[in-house]
N, C-alpha and C. Protein backbone atom coordinates (compact mmCIF):
# COMPACT_ATOMS: atom_id res chain seq x y z
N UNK A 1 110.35 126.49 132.15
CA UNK A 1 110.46 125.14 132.66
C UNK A 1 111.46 125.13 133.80
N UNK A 2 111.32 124.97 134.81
CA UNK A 2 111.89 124.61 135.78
C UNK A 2 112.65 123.07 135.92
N UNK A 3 114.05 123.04 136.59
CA UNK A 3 114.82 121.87 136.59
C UNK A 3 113.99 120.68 137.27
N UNK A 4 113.90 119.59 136.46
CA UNK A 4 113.34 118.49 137.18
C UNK A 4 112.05 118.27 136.54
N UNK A 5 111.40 119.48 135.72
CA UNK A 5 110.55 119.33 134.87
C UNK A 5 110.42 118.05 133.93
N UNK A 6 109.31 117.42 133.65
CA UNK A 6 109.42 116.93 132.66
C UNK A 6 108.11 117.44 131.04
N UNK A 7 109.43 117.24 129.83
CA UNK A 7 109.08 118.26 128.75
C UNK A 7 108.59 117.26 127.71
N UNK A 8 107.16 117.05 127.40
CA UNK A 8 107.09 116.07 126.62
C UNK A 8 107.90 116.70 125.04
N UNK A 9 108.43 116.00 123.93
CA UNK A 9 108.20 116.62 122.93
C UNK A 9 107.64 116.92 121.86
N UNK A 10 107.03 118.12 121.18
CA UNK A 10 106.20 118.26 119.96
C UNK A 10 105.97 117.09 119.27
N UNK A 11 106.77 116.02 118.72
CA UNK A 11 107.05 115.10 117.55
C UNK A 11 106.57 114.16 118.79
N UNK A 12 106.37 114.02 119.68
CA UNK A 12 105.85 112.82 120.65
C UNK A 12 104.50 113.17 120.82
N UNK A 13 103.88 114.32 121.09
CA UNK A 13 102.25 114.63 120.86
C UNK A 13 101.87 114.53 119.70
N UNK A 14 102.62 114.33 118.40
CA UNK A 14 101.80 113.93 117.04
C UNK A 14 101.81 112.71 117.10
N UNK A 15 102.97 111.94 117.74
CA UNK A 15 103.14 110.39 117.13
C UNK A 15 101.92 109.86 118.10
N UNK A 16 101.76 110.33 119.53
CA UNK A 16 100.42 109.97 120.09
C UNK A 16 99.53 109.63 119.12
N UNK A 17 98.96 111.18 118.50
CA UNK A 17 97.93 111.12 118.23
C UNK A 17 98.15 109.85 116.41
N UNK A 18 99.08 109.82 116.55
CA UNK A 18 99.36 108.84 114.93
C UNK A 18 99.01 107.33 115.89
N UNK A 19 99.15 107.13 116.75
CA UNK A 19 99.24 105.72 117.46
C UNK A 19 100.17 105.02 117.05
N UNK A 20 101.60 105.75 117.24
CA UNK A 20 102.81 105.51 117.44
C UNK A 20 103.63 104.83 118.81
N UNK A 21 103.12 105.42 119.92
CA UNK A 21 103.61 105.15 121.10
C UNK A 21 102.04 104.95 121.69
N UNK A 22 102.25 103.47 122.68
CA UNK A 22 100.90 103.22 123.56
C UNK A 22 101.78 103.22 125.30
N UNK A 23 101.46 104.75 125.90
CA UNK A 23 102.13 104.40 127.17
C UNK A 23 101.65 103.64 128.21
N UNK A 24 100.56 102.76 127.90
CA UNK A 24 100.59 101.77 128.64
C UNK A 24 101.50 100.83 129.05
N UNK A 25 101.13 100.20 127.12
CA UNK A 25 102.07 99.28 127.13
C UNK A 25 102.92 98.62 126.42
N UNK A 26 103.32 99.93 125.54
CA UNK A 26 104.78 99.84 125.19
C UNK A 26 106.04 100.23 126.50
N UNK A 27 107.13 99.55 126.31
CA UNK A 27 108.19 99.66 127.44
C UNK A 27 109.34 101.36 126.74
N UNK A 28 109.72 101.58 128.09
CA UNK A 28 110.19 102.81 127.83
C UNK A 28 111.55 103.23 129.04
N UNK A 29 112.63 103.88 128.49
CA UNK A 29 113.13 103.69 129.06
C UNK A 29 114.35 105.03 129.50
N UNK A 30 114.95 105.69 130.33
CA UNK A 30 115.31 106.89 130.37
C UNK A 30 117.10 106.19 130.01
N UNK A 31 117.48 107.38 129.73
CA UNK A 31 119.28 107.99 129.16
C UNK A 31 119.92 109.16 129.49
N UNK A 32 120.69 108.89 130.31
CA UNK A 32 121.31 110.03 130.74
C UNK A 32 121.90 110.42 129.50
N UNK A 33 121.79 112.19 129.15
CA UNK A 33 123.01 112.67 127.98
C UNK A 33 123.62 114.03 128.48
N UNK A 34 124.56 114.09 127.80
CA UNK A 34 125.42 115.48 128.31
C UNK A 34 124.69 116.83 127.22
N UNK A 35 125.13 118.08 127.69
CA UNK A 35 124.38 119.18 127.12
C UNK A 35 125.12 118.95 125.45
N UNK A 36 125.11 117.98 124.85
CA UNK A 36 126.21 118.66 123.20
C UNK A 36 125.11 118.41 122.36
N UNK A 37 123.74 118.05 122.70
CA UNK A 37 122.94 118.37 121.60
C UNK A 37 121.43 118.85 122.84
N UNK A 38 121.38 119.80 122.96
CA UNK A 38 120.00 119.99 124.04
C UNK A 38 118.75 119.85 123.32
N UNK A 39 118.23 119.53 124.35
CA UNK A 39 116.10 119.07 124.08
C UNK A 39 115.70 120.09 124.09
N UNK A 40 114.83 120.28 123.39
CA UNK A 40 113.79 121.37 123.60
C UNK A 40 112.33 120.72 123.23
N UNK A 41 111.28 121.27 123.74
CA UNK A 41 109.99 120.52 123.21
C UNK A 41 109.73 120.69 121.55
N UNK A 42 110.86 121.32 120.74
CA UNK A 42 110.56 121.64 119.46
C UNK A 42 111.97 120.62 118.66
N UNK A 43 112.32 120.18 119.63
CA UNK A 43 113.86 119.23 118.62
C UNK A 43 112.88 118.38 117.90
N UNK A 44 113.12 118.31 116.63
CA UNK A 44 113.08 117.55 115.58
C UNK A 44 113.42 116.09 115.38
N UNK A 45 112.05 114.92 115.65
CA UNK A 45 112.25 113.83 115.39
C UNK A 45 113.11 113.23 116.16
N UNK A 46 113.10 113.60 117.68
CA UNK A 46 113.83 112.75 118.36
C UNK A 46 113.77 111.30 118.89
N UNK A 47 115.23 110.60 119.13
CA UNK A 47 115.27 109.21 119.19
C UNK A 47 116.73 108.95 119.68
N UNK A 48 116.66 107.50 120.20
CA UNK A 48 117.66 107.27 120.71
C UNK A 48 118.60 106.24 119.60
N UNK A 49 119.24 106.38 119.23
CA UNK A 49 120.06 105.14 118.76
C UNK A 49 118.76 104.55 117.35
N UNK A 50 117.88 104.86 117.19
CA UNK A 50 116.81 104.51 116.04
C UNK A 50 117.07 105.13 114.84
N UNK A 51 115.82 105.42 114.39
CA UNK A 51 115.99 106.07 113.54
C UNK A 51 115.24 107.66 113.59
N UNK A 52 115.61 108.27 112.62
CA UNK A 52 115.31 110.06 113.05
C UNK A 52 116.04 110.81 113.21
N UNK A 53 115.67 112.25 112.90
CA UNK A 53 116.67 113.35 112.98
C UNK A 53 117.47 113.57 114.05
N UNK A 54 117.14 113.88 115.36
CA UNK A 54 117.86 114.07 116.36
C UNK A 54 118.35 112.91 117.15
N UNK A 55 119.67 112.23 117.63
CA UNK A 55 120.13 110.75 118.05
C UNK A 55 120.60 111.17 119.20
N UNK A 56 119.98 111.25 120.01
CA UNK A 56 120.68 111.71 121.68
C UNK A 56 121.61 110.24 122.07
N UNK A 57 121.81 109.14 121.35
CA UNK A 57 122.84 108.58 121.89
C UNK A 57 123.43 108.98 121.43
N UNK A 58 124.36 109.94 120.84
CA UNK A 58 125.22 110.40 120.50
C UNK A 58 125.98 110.76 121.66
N UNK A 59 124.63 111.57 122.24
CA UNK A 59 125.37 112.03 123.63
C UNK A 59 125.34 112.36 125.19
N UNK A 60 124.78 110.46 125.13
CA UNK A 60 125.15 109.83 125.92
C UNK A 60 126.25 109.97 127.05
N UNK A 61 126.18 109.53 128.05
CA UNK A 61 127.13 110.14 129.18
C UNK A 61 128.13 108.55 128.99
N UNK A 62 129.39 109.00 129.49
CA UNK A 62 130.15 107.79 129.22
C UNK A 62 129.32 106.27 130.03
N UNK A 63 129.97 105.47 129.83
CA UNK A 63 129.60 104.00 130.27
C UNK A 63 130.39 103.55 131.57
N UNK A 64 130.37 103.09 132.36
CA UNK A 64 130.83 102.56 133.02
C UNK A 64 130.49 100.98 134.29
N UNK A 65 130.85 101.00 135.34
CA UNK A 65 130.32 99.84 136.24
C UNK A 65 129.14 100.35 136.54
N UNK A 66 128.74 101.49 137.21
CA UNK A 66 127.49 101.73 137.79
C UNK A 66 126.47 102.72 136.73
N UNK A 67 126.74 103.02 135.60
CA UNK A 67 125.63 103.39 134.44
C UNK A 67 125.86 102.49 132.98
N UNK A 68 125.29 101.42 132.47
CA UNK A 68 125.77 100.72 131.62
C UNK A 68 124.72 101.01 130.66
N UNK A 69 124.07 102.12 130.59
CA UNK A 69 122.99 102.37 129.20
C UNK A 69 121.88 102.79 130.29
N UNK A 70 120.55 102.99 129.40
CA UNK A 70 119.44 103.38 129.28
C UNK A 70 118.69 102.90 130.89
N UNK A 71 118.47 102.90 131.12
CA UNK A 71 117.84 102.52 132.72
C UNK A 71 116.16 102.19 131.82
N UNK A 72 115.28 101.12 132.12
CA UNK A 72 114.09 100.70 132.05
C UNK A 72 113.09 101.10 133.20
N UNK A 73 112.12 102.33 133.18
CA UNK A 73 111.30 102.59 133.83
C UNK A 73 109.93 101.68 134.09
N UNK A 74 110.05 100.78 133.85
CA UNK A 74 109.16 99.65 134.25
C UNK A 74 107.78 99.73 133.82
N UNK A 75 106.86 99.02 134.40
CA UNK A 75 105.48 99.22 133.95
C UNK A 75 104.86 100.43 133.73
N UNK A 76 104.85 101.03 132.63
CA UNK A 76 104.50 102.50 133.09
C UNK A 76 103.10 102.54 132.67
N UNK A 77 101.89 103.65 133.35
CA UNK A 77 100.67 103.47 132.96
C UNK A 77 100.43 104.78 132.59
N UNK A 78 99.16 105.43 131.64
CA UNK A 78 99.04 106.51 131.25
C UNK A 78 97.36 106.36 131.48
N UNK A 79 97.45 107.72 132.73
CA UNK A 79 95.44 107.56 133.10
C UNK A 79 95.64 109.17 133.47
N UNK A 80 93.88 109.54 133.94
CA UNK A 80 93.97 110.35 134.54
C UNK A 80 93.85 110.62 135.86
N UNK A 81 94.78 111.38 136.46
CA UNK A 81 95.02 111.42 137.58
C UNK A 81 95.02 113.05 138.11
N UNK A 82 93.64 113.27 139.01
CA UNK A 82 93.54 114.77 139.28
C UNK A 82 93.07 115.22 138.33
N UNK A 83 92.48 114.52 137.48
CA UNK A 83 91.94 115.32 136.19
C UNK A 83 93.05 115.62 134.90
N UNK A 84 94.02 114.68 134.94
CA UNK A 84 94.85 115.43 134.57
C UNK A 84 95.57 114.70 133.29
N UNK A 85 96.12 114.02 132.30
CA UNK A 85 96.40 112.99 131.31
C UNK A 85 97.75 112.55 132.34
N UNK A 86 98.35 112.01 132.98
CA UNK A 86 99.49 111.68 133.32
C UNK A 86 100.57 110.12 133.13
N UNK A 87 101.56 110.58 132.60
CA UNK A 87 102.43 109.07 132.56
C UNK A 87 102.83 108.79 134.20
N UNK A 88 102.99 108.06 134.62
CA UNK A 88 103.47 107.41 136.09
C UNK A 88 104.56 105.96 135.29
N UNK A 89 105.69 106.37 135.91
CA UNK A 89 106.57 104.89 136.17
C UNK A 89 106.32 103.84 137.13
N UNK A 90 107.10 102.84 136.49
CA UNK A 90 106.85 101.42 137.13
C UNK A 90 107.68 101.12 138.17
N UNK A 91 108.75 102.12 138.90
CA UNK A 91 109.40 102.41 139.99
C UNK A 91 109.32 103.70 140.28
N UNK A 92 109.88 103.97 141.73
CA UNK A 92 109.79 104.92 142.41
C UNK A 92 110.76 105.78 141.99
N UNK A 93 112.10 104.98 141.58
CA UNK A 93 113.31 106.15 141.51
C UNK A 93 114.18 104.96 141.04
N UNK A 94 115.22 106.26 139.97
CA UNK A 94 116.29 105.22 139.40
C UNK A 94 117.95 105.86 140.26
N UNK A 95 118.37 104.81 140.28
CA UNK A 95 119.77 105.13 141.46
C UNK A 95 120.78 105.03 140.39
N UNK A 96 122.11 105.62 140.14
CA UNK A 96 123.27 105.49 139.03
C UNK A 96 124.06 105.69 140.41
N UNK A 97 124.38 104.09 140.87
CA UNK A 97 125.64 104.24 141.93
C UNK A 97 126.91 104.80 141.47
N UNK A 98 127.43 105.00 142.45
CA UNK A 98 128.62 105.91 142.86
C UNK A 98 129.62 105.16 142.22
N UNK A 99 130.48 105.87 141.28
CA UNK A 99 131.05 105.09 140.76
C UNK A 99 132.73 105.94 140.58
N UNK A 100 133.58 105.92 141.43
CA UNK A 100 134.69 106.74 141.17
C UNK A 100 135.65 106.19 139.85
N UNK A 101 135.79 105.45 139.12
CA UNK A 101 136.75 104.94 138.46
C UNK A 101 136.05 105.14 137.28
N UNK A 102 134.92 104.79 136.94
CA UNK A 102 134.45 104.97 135.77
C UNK A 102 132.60 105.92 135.38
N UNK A 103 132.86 106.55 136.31
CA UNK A 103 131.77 107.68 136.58
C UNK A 103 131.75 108.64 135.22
N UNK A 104 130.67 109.25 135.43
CA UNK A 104 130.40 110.22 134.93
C UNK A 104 130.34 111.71 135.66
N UNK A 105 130.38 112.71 135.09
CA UNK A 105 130.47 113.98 135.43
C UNK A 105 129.42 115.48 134.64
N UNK A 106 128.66 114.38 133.37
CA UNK A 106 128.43 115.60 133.02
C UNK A 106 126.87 115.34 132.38
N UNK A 107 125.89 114.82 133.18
CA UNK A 107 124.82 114.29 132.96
C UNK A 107 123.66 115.02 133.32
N UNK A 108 123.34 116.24 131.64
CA UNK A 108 122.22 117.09 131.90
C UNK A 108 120.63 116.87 131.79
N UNK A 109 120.65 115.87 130.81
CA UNK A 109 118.93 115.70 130.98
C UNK A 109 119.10 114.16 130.94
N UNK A 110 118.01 113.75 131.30
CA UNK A 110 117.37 112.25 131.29
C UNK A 110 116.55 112.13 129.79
N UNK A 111 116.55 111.92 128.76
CA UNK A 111 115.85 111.66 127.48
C UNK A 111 115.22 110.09 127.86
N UNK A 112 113.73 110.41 127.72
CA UNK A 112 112.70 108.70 128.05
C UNK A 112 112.38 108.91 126.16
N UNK A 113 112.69 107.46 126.09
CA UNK A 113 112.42 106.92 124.95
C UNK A 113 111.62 105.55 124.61
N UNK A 114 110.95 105.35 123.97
CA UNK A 114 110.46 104.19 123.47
C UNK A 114 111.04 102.79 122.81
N UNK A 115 111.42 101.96 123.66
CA UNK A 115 112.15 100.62 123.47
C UNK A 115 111.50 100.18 122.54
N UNK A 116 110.29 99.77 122.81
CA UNK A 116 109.22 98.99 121.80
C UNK A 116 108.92 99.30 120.34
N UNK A 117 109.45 100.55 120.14
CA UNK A 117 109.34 101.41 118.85
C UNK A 117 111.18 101.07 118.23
N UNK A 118 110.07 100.72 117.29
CA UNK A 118 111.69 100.26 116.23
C UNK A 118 112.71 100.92 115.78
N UNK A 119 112.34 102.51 115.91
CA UNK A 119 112.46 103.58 115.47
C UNK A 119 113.48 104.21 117.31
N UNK A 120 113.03 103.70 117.97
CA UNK A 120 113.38 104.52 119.80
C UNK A 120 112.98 105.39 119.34
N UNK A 121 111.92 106.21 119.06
CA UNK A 121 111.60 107.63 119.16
C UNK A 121 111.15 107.83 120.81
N UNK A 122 111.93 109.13 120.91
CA UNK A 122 111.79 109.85 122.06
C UNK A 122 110.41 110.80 122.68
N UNK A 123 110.13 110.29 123.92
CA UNK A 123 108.98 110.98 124.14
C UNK A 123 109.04 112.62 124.98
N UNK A 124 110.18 112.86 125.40
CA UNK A 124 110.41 113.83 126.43
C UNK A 124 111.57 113.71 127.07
N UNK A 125 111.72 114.86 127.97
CA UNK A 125 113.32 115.02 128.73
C UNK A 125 112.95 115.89 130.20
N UNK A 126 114.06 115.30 130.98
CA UNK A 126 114.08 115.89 132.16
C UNK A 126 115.18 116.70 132.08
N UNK A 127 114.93 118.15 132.75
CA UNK A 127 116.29 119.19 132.32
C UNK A 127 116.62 118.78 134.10
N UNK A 128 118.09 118.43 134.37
CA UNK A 128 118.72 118.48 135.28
C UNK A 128 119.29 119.93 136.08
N UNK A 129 119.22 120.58 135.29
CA UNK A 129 119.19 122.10 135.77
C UNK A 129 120.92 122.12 136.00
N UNK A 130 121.40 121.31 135.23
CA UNK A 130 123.27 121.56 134.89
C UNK A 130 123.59 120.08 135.34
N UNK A 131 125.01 119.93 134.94
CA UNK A 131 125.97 118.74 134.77
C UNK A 131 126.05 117.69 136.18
N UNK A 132 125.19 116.54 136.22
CA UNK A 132 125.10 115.85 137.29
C UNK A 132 126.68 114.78 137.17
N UNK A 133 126.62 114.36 138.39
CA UNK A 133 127.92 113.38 138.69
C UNK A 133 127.34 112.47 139.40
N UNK A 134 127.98 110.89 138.87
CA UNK A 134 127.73 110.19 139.87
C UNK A 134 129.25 109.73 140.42
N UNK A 135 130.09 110.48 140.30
CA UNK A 135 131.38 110.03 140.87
C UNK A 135 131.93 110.56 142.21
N UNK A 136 131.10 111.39 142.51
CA UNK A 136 131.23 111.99 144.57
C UNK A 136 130.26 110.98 145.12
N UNK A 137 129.19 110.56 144.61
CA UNK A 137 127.77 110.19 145.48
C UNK A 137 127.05 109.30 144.00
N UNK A 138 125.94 108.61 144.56
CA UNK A 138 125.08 107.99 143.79
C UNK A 138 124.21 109.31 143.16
N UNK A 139 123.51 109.03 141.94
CA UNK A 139 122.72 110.17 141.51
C UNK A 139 120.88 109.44 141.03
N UNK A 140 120.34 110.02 141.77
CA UNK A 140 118.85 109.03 142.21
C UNK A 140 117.85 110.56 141.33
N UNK A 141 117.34 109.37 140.45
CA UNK A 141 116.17 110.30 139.77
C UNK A 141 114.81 110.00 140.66
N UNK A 142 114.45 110.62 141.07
CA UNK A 142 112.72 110.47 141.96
C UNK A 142 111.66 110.90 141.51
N UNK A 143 111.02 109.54 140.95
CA UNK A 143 109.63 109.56 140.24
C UNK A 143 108.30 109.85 141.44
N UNK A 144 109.16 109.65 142.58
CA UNK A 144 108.15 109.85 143.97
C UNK A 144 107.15 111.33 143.78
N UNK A 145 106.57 111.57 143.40
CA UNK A 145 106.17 113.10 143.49
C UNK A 145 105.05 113.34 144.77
N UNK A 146 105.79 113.32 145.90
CA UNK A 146 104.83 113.25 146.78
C UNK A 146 103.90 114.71 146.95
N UNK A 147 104.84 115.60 146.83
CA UNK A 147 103.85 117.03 146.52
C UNK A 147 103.19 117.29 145.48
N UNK A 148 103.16 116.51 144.82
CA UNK A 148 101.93 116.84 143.83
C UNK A 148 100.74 115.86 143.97
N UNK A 149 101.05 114.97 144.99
CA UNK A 149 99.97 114.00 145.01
C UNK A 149 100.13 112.65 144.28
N UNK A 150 100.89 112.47 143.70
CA UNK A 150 101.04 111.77 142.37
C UNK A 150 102.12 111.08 142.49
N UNK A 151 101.81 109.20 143.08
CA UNK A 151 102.94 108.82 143.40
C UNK A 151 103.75 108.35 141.74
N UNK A 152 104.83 108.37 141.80
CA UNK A 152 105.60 107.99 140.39
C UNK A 152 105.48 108.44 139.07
N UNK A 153 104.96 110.03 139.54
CA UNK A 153 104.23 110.77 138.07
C UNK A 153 106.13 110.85 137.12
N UNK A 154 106.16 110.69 136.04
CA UNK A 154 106.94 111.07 134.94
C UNK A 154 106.55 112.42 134.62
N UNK A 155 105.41 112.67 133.61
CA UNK A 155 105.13 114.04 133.32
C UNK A 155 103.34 113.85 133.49
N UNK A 156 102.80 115.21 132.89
CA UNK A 156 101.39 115.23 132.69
C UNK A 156 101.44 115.83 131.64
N UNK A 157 100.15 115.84 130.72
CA UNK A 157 99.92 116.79 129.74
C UNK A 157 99.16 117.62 130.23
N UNK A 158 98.96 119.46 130.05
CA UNK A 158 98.28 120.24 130.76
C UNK A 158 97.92 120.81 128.92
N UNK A 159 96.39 121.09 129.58
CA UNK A 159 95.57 121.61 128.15
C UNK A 159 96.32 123.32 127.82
N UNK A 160 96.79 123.18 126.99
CA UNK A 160 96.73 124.70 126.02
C UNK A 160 95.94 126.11 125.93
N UNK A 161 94.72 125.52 126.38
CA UNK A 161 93.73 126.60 126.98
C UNK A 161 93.46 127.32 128.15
């Protein structure tokens, strides 16, 4: 997996197929967390602040003026695009202004989770490829995927075969 990837997880391709999460149109929403509990597509029952084995708010990047929680990826739609199963967000890109006084420093993956689910079970993670800051500069996630064709792709599912 390459940085910037996005990793759906195992326990999010069953709850699919349970009709647990509808990425149409259930709302969903990303979390910056620091590396003290890492994603893998095999973490166990992940969720934010819900209920379930793994609680990535735990570890959560501090709070401050310019990151105050979970950022809301907006309308998100799930079609195929290129042949392909893909989630797309309801913006282009999320911005965590610059914030010297009450910044963060150590913000490795983005965990998207399910608001609408009572439970926040988690659908996937973006690996930052090491410890982002928004306390030199603003730190802008870009759903733009203009090289792949695919404006505001999140992830795709690619077949196994």
């Amino acid at each position: 997996m390459a940085a910037g990837d996005f990793v759906f997880f195992n326990q999010a391709l069953l709850d699919l197929g349970k009709k647990v999460h509808d990425l149409d149109a259930d709302t969903f929403s990303i979390a910056l967390v620091s590396g003290g509990t890492v994603p893998t597509k095999d973490t166990p029952v992940p969720h934010f602040g819900g209920l379930g084995t793994t609680n990535f708010a735990t570890t959560q990047v501090g709070l401050g003026t310019a990151y105050t929680g979970p950022i809301s990826l907006g309308d998100t739609t799930w079609a195929l695009l290129g042949g392909e199963p893909t989630l797309s967000a309801g913006v282009d890109s999320v911005t965590v202004a610059r914030d010297e006084a009450t910044g963060f420093s150590n913000a490795a993956y983005g965990v998207v989770f399910n608001v609408t689910d009572p439970s926040k079970r988690a659908i996937g993670f973006f690996d930052f490829g090491g410890n982002k800051s928004n306390v030199g500069g603003p730190l802008i996630l870009d759903f733009d995927a203009a090289a792949s064709g695919v404006t505001n792709r999140i992830g795709k599912l690619v077949s196994m075969l």
